[in-house]
Protein backbone atom coordinates (compact mmCIF):
# COMPACT_ATOMS: atom_id res chain seq x y z
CA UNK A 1 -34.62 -3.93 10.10
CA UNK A 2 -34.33 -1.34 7.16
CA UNK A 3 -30.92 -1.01 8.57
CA UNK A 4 -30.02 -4.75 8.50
CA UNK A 5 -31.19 -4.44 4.97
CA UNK A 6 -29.10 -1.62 3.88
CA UNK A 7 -26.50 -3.19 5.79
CA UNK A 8 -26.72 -6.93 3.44
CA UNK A 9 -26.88 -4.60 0.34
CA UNK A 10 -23.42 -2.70 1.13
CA UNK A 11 -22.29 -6.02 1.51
CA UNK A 12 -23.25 -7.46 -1.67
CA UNK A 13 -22.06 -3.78 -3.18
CA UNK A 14 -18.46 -5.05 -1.79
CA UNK A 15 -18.66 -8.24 -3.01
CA UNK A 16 -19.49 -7.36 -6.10
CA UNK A 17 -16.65 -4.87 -6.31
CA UNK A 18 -13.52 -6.74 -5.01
CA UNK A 19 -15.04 -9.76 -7.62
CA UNK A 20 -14.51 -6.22 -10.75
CA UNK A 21 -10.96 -5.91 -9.10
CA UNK A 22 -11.97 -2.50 -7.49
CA UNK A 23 -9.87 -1.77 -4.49
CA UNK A 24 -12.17 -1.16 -1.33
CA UNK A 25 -10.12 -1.09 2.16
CA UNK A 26 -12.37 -2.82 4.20
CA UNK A 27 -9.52 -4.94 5.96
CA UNK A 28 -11.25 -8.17 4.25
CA UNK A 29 -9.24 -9.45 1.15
CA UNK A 30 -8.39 -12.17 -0.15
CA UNK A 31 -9.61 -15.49 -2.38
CA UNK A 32 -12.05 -16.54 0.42
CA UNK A 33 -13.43 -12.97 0.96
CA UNK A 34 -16.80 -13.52 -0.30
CA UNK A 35 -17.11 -16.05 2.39
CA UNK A 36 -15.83 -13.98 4.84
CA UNK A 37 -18.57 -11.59 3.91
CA UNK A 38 -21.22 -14.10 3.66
CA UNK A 39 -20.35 -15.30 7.37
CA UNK A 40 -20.45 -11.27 8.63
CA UNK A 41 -24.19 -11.10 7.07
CA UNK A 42 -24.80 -14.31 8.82
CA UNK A 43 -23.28 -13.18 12.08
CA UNK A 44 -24.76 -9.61 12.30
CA UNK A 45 -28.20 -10.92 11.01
CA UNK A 46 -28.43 -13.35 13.88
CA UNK A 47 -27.44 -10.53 16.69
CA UNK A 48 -30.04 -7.97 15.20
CA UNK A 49 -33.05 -11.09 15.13
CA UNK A 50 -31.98 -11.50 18.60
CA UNK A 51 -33.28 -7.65 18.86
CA UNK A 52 -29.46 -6.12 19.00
CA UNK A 53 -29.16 -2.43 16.73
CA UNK A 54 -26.52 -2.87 13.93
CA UNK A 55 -24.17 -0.98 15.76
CA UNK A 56 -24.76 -3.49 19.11
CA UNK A 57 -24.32 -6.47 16.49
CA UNK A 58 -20.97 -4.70 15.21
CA UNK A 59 -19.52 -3.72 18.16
CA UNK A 60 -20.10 -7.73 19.23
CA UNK A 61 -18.69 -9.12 16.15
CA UNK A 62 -15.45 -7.02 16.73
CA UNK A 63 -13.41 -10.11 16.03
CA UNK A 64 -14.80 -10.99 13.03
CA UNK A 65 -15.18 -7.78 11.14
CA UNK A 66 -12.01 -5.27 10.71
CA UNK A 67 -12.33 -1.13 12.33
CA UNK A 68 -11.68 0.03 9.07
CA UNK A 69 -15.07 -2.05 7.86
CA UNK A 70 -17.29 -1.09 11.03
CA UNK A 71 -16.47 2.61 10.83
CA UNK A 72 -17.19 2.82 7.19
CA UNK A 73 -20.56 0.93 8.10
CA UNK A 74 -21.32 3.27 11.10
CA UNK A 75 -20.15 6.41 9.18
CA UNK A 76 -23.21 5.58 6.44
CA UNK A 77 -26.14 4.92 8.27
CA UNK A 78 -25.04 8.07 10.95
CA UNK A 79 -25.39 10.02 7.92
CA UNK A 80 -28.56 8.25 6.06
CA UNK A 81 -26.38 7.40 2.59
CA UNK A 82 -24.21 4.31 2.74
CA UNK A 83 -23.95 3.94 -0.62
CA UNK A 84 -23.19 7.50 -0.73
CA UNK A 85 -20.35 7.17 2.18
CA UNK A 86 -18.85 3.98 0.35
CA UNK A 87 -18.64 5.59 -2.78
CA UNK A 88 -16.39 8.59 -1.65
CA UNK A 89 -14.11 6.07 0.18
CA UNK A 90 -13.46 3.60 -3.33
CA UNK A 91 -13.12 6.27 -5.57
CA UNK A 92 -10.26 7.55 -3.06
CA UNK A 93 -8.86 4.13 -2.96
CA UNK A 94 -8.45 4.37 -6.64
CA UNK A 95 -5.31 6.84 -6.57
CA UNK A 96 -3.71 4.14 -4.23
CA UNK A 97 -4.38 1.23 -6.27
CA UNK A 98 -2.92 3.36 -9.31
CA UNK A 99 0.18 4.11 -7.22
CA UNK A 100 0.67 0.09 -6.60
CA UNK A 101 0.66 -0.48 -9.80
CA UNK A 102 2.55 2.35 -10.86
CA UNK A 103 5.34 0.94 -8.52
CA UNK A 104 5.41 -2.32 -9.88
CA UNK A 105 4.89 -1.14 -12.99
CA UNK A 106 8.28 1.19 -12.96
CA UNK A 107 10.57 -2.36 -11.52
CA UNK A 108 9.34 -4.75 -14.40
CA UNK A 109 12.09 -3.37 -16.26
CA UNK A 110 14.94 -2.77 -13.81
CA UNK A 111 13.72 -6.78 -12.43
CA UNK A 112 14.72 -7.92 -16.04
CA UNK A 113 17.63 -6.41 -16.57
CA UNK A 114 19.13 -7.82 -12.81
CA UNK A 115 17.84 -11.37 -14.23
CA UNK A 116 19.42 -11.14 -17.53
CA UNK A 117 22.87 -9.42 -15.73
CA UNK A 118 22.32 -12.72 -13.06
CA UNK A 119 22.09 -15.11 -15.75
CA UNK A 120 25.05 -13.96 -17.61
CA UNK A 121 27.27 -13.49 -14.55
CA UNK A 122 26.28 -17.13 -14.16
CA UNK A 123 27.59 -18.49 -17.39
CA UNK A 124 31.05 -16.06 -17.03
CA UNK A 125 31.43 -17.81 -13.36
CA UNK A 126 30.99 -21.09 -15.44
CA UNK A 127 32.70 -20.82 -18.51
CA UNK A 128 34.80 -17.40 -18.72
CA UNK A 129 36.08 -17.39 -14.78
CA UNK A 130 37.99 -21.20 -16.08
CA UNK A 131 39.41 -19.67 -18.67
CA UNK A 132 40.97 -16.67 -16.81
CA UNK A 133 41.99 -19.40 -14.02
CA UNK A 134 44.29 -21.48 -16.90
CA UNK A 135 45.57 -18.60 -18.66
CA UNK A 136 46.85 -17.33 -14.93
CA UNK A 137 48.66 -20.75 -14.16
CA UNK A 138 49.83 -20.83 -17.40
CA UNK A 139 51.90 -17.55 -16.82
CA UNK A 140 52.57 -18.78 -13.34
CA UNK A 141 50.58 -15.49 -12.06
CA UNK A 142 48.72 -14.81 -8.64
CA UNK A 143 45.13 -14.72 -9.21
CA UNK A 144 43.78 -11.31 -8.44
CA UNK A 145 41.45 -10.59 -5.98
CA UNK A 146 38.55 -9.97 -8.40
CA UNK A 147 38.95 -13.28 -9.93
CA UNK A 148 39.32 -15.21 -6.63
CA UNK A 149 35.63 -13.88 -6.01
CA UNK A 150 34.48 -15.03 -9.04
CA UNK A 151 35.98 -18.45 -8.42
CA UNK A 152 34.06 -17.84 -5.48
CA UNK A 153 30.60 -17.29 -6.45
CA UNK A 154 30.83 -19.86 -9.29
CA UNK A 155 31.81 -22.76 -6.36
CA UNK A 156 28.37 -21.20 -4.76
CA UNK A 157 26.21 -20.33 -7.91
CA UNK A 158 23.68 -23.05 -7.21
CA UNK A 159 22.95 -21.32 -3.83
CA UNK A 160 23.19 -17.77 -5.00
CA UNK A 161 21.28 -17.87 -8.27
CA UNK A 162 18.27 -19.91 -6.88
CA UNK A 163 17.74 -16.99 -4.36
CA UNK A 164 16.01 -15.00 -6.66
CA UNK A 165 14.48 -17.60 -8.40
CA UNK A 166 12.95 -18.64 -5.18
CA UNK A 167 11.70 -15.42 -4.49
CA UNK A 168 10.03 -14.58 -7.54
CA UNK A 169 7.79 -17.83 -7.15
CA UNK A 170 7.48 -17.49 -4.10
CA UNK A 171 5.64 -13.94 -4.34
CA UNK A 172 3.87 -15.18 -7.73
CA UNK A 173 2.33 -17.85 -5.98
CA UNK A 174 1.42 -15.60 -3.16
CA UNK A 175 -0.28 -13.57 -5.28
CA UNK A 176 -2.47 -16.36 -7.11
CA UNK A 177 -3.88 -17.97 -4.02
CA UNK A 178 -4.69 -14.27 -3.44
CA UNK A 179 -3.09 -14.45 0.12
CA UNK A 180 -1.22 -11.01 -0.61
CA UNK A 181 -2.64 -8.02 0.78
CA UNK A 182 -4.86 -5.73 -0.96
CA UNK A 183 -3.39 -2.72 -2.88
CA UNK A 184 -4.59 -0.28 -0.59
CA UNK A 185 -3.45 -1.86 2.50
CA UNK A 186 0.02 -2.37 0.65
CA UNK A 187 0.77 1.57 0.37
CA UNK A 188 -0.90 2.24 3.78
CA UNK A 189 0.81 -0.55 5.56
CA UNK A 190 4.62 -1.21 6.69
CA UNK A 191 5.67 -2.38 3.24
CA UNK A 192 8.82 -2.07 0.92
CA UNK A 193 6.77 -0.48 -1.00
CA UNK A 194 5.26 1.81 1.21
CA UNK A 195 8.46 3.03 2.37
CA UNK A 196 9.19 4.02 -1.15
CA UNK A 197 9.73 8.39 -1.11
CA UNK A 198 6.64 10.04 -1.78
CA UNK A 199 4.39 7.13 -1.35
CA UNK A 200 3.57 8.13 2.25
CA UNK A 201 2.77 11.05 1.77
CA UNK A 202 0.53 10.24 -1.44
CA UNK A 203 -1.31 7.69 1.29
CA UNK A 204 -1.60 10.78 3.83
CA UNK A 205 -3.21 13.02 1.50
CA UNK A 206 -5.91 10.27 0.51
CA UNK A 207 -6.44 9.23 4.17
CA UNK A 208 -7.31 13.38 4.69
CA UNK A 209 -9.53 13.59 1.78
CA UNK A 210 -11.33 10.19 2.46
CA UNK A 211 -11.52 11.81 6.56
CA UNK A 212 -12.88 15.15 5.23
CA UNK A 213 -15.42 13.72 3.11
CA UNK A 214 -16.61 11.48 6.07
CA UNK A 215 -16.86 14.81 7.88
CA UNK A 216 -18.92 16.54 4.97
CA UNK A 217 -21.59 13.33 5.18
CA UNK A 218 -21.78 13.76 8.69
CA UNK A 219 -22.03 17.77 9.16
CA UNK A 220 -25.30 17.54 6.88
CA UNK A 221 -27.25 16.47 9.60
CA UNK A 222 -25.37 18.29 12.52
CA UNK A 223 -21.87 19.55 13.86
CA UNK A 224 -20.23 16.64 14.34
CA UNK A 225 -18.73 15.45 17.84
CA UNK A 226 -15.49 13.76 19.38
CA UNK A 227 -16.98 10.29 18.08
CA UNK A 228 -17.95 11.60 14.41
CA UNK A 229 -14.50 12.37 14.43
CA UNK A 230 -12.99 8.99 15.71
CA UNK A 231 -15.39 7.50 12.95
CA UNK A 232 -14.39 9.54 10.24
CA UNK A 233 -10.83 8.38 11.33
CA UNK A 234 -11.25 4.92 11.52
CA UNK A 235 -13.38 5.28 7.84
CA UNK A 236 -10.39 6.48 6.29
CA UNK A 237 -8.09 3.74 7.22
CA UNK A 238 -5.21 6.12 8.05
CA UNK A 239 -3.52 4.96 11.44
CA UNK A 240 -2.22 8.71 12.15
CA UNK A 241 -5.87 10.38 11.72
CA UNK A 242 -7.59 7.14 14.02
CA UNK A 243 -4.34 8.01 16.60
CA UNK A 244 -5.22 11.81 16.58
CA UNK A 245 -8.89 11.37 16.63
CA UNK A 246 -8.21 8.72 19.48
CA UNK A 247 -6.11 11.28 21.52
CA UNK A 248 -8.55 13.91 20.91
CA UNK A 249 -11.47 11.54 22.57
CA UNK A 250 -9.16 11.09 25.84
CA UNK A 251 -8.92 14.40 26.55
CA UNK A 252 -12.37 14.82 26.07
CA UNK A 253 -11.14 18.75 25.37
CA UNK A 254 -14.24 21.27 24.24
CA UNK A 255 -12.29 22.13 21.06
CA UNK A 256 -9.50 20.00 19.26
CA UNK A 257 -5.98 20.27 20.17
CA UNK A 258 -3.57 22.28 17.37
CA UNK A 259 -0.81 19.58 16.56
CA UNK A 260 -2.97 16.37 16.50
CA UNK A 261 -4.36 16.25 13.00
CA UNK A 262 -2.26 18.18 10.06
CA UNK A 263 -3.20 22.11 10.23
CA UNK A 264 -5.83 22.37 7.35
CA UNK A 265 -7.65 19.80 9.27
CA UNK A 266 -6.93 21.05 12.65
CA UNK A 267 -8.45 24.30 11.55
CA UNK A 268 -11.74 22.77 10.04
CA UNK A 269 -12.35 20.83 13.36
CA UNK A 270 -11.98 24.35 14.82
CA UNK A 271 -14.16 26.19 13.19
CA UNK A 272 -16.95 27.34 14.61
CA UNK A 273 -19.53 27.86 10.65
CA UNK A 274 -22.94 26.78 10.20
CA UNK A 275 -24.36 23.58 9.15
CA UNK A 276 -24.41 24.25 5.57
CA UNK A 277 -20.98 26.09 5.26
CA UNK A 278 -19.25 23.45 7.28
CA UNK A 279 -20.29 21.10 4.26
CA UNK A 280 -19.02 22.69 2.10
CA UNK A 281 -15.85 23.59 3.82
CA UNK A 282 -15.30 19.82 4.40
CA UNK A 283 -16.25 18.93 0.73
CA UNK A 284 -13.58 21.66 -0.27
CA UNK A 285 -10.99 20.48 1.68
CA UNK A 286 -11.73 16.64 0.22
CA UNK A 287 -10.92 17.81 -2.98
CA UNK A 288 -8.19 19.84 -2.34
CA UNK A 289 -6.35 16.78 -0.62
CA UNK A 290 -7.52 14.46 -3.39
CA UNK A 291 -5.80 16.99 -5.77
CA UNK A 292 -2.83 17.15 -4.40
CA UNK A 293 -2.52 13.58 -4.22
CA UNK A 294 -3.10 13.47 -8.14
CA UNK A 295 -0.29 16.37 -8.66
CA UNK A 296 1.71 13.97 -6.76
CA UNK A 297 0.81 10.85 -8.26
CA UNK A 298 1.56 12.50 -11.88
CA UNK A 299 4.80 13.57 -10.69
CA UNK A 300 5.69 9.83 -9.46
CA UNK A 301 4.73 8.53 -12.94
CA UNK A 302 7.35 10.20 -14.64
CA UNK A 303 10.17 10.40 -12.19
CA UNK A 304 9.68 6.93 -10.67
CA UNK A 305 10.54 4.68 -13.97
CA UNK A 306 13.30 7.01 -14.72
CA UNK A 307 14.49 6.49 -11.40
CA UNK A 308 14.55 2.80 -10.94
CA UNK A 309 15.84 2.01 -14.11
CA UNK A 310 19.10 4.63 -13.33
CA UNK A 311 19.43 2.96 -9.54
CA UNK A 312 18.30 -0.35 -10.04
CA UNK A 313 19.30 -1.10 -13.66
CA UNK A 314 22.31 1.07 -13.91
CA UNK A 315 23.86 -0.08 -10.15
CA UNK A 316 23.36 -4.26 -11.42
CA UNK A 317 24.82 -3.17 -15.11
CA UNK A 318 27.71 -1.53 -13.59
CA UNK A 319 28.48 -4.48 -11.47
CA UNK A 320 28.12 -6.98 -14.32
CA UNK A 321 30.75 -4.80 -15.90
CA UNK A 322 33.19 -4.33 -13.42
CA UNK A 323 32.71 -8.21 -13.16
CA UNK A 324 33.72 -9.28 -16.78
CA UNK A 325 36.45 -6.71 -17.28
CA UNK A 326 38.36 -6.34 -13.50
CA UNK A 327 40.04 -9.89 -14.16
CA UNK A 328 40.84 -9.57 -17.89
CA UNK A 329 42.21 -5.96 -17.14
CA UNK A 330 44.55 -7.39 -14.28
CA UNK A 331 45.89 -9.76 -16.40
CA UNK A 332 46.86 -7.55 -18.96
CA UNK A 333 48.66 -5.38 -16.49
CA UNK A 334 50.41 -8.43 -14.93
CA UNK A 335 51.45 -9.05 -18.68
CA UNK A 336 52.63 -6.00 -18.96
């Protein structure tokens, strides 16, 4: 029972959390996510009344609680600190919720500027593509090419405009009924965003140093086995670690294979040290993952704006140009 209670008391440390806006990758988000954890302490209560351990109850209630969310529980009471255990994995999850919003941060402006270049390629379709269209009949010229696609998109502006209109209340509304995924599972996921370059690898070095410090917590009381590491996999959240760890399990192999995990790692699960070293070790190689994801991160907050404004900004400017001046220069060389 001291373990049920524990267990209600992370629960209420989540709760708490996600209600302060502080990203926890639990697989549970969302508006009704209080609820969601309210029916998991009523679920896994029942089970462990009915004299079930946790872990029976959690292994039971696989389809109501996430992997992510029963490793992180299993991961703190194997090594006696929960609390302990949960805080290592949110204050990882903070450099990924800091590169979300760096990303959306760095398109606010380049989003603008296509609107305002949308809007005013709508009113030349509308009252500047007419004008060209006269002054060409009234010379008795062929209209060029560029112009004919202007005429073009003005006949269709109602469809083509309303596109990104659509869109953008579309995902605003999305993201007040709080139906959107969380931040963390954004950047680990198959996103857009995700497949931005450099975010990957930003989410692979937290998913190492969120693994390794799992590791630490459970070296302290003894050398972990092939399920400490599958659990220290499936803490982290990172589906390459929980597929390495997995094939590491099936071949049930005395010492882990070389290519699974990435080499700093593979050499840690190696290593044959003493308790106390092998914390330490672990602890070390936490931080230096969680470093280099900050190096990283700092990079991406300078290059990233710069970036999408130049691509983004500069590609829809250029077009806008090319646009307005194409049809007026072709007339002046058919004047000519």
């Amino acid at each position: 029972m001291a373990d049920l209670e524990k267990f209600l008391a992370f629960n209420r440390q989540l709760v708490a959390l996600q209600r302060a806006g502080i990203p926890v990758q639990t697989g549970i988000s969302g508006d009704n996510s209080e609820a969601k954890f309210e029916q998991i302490n009523a679920v896994i209560a029942a089970h462990v009344e009915r004299g079930d351990t946790l872990d029976e109850a959690l292994n039971k209630c696989a389809n109501v609680v996430s992997p992510t969310y029963a490793a992180m529980v299993r991961a703190g009471l194997r090594c006696q600190d929960l609390s302990c255990a949960f805080a290592k994995l949110c204050e990882h999850d903070q450099t990924l919720l800091e590169v979300h919003r760096l990303i959306l941060r760095a398109l606010v402006y380049p989003a603008l500027l296509s609107g305002l270049a949308l809007v005013l390629l709508a009113v030349f379709c509308s009252y500047g593509v007419p004008v060209f269209q006269d002054t060409m009949e009234t010379f008795r010229l062929s209209p060029p090419e560029s112009l004919q696609l202007l005429t073009w998109l003005g006949d269709w502006m109602a469809i083509w405009i309303s596109v990104p209109v659509v869109l953008f209340v579309a995902t605003l509304s999305h993201r007040m009924l709080g139906a959107s995924q969380s931040a963390v599972s954004v950047v680990h996921g198959r996103t857009l965003l995700s497949q931005l370059p450099g975010v990957k690898r930003i989410a692979s070095d937290i998913g190492c140093a969120k693994f390794s410090d799992i590791m630490a917590l459970l070296s302290a009381s003894e050398k972990p086995s092939h399920d400490d590491i599958l659990l220290a996999a499936q803490a982290s959240g990172d589906p390459q670690l929980v597929a390495a760890a997995a094939d590491t399990q099936i071949r049930s192999e005395s010492r882990v294979p070389r290519h699974a995990f990435p080499p700093l790692l593979a050499w840690a699960l190696r290593t044959d040290r003493e308790r106390p070293s092998l914390v330490t070790l672990w602890s070390n190689i936490a931080n230096g993952y969680q470093q280099r994801a900050n190096h990283r991160l700092r990079w991406y907050r300078f290059v990233l704006p710069a970036i999408a404004c130049v691509c983004i900004g500069g590609t829809i400017v250029l077009l806008y140009c090319l646009a307005v001046f194409l049809p007026a220069v072709n007339l002046l060389m058919d004047l000519a």
